[in-house]
Protein backbone atom coordinates (compact mmCIF):
# COMPACT_ATOMS: atom_id res chain seq x y z
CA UNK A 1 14.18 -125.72 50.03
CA UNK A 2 18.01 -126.58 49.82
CA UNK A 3 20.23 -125.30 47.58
CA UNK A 4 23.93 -125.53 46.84
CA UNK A 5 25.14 -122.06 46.15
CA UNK A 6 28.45 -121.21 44.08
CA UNK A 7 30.93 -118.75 45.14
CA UNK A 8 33.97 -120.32 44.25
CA UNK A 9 35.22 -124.03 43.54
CA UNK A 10 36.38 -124.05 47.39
CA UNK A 11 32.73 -121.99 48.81
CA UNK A 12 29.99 -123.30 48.01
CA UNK A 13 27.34 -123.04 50.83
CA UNK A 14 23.91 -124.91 51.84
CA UNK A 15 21.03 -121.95 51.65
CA UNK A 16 17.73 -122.30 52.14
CA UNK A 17 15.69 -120.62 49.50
CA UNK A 18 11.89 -120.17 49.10
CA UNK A 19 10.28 -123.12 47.20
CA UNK A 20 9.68 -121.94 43.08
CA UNK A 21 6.33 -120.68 42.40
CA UNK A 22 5.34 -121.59 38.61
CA UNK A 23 2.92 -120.00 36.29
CA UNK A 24 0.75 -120.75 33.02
CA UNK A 25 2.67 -123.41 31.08
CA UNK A 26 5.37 -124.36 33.50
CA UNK A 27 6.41 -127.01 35.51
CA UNK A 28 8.05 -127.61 38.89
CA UNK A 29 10.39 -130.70 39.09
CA UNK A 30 11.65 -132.41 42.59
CA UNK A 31 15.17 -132.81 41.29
CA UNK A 32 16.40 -136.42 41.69
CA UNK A 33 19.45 -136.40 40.04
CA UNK A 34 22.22 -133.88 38.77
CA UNK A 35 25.59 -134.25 37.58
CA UNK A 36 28.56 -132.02 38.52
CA UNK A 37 29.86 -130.95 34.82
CA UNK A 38 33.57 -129.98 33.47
CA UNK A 39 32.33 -126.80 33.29
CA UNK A 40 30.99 -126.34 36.57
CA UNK A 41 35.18 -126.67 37.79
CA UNK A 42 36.37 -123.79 35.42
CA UNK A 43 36.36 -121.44 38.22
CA UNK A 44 37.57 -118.70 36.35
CA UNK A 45 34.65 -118.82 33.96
CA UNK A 46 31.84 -120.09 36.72
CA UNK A 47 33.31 -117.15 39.41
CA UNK A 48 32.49 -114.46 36.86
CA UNK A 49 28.19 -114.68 38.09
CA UNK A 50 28.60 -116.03 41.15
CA UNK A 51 27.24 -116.39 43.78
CA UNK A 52 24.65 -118.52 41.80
CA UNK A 53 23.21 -121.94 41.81
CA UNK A 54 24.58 -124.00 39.43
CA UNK A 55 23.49 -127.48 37.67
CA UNK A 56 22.57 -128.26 34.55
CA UNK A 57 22.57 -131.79 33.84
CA UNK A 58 19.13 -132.64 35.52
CA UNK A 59 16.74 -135.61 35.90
CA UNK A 60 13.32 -135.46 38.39
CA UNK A 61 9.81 -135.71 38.83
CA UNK A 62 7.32 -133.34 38.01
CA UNK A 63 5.11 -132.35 41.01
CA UNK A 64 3.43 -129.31 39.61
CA UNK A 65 2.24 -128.97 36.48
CA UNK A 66 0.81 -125.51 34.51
CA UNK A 67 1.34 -127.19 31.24
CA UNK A 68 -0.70 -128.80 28.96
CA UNK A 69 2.20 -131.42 27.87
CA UNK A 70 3.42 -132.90 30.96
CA UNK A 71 1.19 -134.08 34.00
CA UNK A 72 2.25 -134.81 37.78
CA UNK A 73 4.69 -137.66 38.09
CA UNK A 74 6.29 -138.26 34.81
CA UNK A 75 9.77 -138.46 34.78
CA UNK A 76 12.39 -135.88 32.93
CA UNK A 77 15.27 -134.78 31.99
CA UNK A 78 15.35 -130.75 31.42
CA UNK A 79 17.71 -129.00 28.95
CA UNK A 80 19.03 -125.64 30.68
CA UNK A 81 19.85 -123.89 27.65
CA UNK A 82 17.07 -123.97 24.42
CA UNK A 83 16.43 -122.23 21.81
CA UNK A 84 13.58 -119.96 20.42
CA UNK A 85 13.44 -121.86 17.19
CA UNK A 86 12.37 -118.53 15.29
CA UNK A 87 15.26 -116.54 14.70
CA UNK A 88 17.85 -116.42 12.03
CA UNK A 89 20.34 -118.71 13.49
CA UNK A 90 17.71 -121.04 14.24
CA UNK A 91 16.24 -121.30 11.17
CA UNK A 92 19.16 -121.68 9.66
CA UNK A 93 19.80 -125.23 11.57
CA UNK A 94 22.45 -123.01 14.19
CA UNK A 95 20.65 -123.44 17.29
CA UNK A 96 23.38 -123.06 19.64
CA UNK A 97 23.76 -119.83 17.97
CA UNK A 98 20.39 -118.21 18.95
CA UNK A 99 20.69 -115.82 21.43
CA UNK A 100 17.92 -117.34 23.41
CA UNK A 101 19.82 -120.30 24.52
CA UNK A 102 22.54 -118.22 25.90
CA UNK A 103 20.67 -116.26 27.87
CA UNK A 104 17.96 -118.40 28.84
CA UNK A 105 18.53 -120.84 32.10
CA UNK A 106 15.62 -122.93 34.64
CA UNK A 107 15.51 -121.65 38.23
CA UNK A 108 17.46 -121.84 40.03
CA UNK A 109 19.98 -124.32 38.82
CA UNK A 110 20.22 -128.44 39.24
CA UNK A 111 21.99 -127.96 42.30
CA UNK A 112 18.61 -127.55 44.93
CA UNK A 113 15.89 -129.82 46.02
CA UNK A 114 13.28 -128.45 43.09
CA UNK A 115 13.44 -126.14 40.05
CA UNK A 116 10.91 -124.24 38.23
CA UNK A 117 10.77 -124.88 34.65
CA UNK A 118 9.91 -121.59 32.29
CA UNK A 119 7.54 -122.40 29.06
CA UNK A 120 10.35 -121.60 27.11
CA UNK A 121 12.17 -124.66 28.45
CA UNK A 122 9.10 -127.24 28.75
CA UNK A 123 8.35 -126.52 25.20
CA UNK A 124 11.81 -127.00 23.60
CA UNK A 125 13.56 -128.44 26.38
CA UNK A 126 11.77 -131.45 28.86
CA UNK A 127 12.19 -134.90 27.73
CA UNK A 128 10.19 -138.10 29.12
CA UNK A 129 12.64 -140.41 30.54
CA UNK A 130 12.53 -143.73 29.18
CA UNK A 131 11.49 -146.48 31.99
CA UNK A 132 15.04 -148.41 31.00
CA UNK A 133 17.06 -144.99 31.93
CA UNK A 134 17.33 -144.22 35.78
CA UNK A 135 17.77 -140.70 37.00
CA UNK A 136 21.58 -141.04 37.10
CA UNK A 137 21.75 -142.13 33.46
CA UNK A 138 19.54 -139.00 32.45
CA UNK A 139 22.37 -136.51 34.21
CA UNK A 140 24.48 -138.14 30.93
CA UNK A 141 21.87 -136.49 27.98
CA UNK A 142 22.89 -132.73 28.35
CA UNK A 143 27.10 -134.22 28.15
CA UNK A 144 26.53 -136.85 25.44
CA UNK A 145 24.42 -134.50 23.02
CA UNK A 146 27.06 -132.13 23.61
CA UNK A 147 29.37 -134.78 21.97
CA UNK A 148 27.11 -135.65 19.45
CA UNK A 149 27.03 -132.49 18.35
CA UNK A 150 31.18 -131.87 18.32
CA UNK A 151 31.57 -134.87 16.18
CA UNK A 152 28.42 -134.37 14.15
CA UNK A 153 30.32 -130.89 13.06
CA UNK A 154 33.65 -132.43 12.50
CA UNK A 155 31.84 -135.23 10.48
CA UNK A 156 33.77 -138.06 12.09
CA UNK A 157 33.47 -140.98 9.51
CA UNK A 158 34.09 -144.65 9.62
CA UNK A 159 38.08 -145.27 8.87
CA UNK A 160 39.28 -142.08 9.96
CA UNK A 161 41.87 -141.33 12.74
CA UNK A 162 40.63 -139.22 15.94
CA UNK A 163 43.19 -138.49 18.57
CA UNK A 164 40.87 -137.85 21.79
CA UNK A 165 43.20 -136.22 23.89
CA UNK A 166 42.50 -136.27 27.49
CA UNK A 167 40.28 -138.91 28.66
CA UNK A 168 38.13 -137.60 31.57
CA UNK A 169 34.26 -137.91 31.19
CA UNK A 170 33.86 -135.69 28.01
CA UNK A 171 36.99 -137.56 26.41
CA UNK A 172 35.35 -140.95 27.43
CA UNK A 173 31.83 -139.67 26.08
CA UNK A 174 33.95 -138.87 22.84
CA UNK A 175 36.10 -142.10 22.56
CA UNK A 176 32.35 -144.08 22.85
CA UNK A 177 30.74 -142.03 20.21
CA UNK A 178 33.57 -141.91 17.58
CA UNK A 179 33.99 -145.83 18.00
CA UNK A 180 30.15 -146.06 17.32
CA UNK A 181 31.02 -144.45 14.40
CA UNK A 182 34.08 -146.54 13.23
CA UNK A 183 36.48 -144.52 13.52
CA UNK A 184 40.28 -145.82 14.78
CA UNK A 185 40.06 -144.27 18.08
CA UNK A 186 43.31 -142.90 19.98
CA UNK A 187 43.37 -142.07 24.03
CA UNK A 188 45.92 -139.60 25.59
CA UNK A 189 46.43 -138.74 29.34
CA UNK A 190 48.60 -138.59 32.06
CA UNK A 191 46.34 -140.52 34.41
CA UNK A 192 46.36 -144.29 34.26
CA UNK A 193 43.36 -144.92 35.46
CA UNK A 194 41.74 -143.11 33.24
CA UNK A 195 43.42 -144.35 30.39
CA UNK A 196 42.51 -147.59 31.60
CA UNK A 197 39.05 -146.51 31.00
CA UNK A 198 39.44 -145.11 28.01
CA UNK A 199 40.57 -148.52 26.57
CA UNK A 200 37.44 -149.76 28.36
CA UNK A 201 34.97 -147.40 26.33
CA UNK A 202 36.43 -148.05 23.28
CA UNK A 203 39.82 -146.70 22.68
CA UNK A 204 42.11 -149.19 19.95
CA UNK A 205 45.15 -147.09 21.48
CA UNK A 206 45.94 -145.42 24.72
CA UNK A 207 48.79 -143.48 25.34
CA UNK A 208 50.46 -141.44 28.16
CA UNK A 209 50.15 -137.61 26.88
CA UNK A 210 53.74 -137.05 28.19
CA UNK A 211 54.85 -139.45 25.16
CA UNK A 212 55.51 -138.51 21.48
CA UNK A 213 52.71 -140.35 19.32
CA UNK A 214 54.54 -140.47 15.72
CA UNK A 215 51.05 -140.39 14.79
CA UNK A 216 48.78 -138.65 11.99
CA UNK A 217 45.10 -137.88 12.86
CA UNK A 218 42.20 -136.86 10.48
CA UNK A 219 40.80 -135.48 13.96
CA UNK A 220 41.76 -134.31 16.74
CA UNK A 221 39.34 -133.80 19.78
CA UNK A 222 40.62 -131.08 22.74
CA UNK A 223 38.95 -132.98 25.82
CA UNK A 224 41.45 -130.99 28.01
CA UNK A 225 42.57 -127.74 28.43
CA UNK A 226 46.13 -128.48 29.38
CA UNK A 227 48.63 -125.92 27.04
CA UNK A 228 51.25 -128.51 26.12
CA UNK A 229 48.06 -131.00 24.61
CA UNK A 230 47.29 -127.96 22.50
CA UNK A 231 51.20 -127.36 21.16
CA UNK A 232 50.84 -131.26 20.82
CA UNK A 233 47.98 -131.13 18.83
CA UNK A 234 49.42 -129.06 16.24
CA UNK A 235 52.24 -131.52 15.64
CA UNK A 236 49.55 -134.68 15.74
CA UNK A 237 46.88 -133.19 13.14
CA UNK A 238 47.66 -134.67 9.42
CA UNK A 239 47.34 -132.73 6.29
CA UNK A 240 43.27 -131.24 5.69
CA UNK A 241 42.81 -132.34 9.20
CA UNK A 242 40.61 -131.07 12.40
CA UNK A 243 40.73 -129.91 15.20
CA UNK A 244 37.87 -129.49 17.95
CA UNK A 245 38.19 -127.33 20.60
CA UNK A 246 35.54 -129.08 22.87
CA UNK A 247 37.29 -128.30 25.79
CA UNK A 248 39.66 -125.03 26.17
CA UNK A 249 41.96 -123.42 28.06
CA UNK A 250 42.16 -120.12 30.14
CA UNK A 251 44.47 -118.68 27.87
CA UNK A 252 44.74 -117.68 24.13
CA UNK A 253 46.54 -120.63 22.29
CA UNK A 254 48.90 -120.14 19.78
CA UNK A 255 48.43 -121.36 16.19
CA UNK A 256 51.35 -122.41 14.24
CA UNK A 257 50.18 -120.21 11.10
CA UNK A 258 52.66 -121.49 8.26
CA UNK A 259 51.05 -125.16 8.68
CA UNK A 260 47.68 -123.92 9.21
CA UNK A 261 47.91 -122.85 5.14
CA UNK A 262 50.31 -125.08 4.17
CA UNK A 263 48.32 -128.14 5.46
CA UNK A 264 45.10 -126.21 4.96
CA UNK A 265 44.34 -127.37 8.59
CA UNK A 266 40.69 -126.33 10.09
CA UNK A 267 40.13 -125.50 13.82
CA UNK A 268 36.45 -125.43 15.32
CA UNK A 269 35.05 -125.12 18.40
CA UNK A 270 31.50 -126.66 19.86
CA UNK A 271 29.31 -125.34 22.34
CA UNK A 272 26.11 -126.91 23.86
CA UNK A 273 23.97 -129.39 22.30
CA UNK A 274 20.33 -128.44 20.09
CA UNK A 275 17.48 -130.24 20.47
CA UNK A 276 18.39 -132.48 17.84
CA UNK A 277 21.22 -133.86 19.86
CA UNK A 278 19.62 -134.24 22.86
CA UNK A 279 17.19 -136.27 21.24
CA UNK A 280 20.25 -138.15 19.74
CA UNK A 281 21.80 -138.59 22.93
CA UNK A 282 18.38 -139.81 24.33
CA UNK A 283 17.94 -142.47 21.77
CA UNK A 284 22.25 -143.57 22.16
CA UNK A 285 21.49 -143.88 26.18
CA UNK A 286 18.14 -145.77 25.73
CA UNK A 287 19.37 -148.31 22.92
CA UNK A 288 22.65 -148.97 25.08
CA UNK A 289 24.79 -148.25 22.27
CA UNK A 290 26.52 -145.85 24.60
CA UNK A 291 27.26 -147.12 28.24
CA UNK A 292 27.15 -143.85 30.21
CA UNK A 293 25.86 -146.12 33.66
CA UNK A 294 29.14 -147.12 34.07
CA UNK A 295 30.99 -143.87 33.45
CA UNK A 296 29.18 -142.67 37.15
CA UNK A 297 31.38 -143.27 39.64
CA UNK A 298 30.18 -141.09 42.60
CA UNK A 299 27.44 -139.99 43.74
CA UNK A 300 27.20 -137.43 46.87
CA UNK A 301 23.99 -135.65 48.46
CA UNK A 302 23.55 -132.17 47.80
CA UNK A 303 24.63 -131.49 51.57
CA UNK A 304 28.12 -132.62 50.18
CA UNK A 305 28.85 -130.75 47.24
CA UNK A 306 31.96 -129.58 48.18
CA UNK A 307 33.22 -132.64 48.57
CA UNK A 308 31.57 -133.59 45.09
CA UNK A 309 33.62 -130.43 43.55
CA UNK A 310 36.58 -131.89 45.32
CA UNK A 311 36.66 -135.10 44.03
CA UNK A 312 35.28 -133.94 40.24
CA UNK A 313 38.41 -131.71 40.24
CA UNK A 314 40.61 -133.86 41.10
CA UNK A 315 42.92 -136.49 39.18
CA UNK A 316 41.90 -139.32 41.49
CA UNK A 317 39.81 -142.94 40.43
CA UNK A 318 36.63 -140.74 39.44
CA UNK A 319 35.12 -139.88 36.32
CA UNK A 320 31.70 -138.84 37.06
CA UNK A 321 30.40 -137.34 40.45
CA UNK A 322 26.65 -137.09 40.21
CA UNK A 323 24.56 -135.06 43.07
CA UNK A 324 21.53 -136.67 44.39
CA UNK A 325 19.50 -134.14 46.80
């Protein structure tokens, strides 16, 4: 089978790889559908196990089945990372904490023609996609939940403030969620087409990040990890506000430490989505109370990647560059 194999954002190389062989209780999935994710760019954090095969936002068929829960045929979408659901951080509602979903992975990444499923992952992890949700719109779960989960931590409430600051697909995803929930939503970037878009998904505000706000949030949300929106950010946040680090820089940021107690400011971070997300981020995508179809604007066979990578990484008229094998 194909696969796309990561060396660096600018080397990434067609191999052909020996089809998966599965065993008791897993599956094997002809991958239909993957999308090409923020982190997937951050080459200094991707080159550190490469060469691998990346891919993690997923959506196929099964076509071999070892498991008593799924059956040939059915449609999925297949969380990468899940948990074991029996240790302490588990049990404790921290799922994204459990060492099992840091470690654990489906082989050998979203980016190939199929992908073997371990038990681990088609017990915790493999979701029946809904017959309104294509394959594409499945590639948006693994993102979403991810945002679900960010604001679900920073409680973002009807009538508060959230600065989203940087308004690619995660700060889109995050504009559409915290307007579901109310909230007065604010847009920063320096590209006008995306702030265009941002206004489109639900933004009451958009502004060009180069600009001075003059504004007080109850939240910020990082979508970005440019260093001057994180010195802005400090200036932005009002008094007992937040800020999420969903996105970050390569660099250690500075924290103005006098306001931090003074304003008795609170700075989190999110990582990956638990099951409970994903199942939130399921039900958002199948109600259309979150538009994610239109938030895909490329799509590129897996013979192409590089140009996906390309065009995901740069500032250009895209958003979301989805791989279809």
């Amino acid at each position: 089978m194909k696969t796309a194999v990561y060396y660096n954002n600018n080397d990434i190389r067609i191999e052909e790889r020996p089809k998966p062989q599965i065993k008791n209780g897993e599956l094997l999935v002809k991958v239909k559908a993957s999308g090409i994710c923020g982190t997937d760019l951050m080459e200094w954090y991707r080159i550190k196990k490469a060469p691998r095969v990346l891919g993690h936002e997923m959506t196929g068929d099964i076509v071999e089945s070892r498991s008593d829960k799924f059956t040939i045929g059915q449609r999925v979408f297949v969380s990468h990372h899940v948990p074991c659901n029996e240790c302490r951080h588990c049990l404790s509602g921290n799922h994204t904490a459990c060492e099992t979903l840091h470690k654990g992975n489906y082989d050998p990444g979203g980016f190939s023609e199929y992908v073997r499923i371990p038990e681990i992952n088609v017990e915790n992890g493999t979701y029946l996609l809904p017959e309104n949700v294509s394959y594409e719109e499945g590639t948006m779960i693994e993102p979403l939940a991810c945002v679900v989960r960010a604001q679900r931590i920073i409680d973002v409430r009807k009538g508060q403030t959230v600065i989203v600051m940087g308004s690619g697909i995660s700060g889109l995803l995050n504009i559409a969620v915290a307007k579901s929930k109310k909230g007065n939503v604010i847009a920063t970037d320096i590209n006008e087409f995306r702030l265009e878009k941002a206004r489109q998904f639900g933004a009451d505000e958009i502004f060009n990040a180069n600009e001075e706000l003059g504004i007080k949030a109850d939240r910020i949300i990082m979508c970005t990890g440019a260093m001057p929106a994180f010195e802005a950010a400090f200036r932005y946040i009002d008094r007992k506000g937040t800020i999420m680090l969903f996105a970050i820089p390569n660099k250690n940021i500075q924290i103005p430490v006098e306001d931090f107690w003074r304003n008795e400011l609170s700075i989190v971070s999110s990582y990956g989505a638990a099951p409970v997300d994903l199942e939130e981020a399921l039900k958002l995508i199948r109600n259309g109370t979150i538009n994610v179809k239109d938030m895909i604007t490329d799509r590129v066979r897996l013979e192409e990647i590089q140009r996906g990578f390309k065009i995901a990484g740069g500032a250009g008229n895209s958003l979301k560059v989805v791989i279809i094998p």
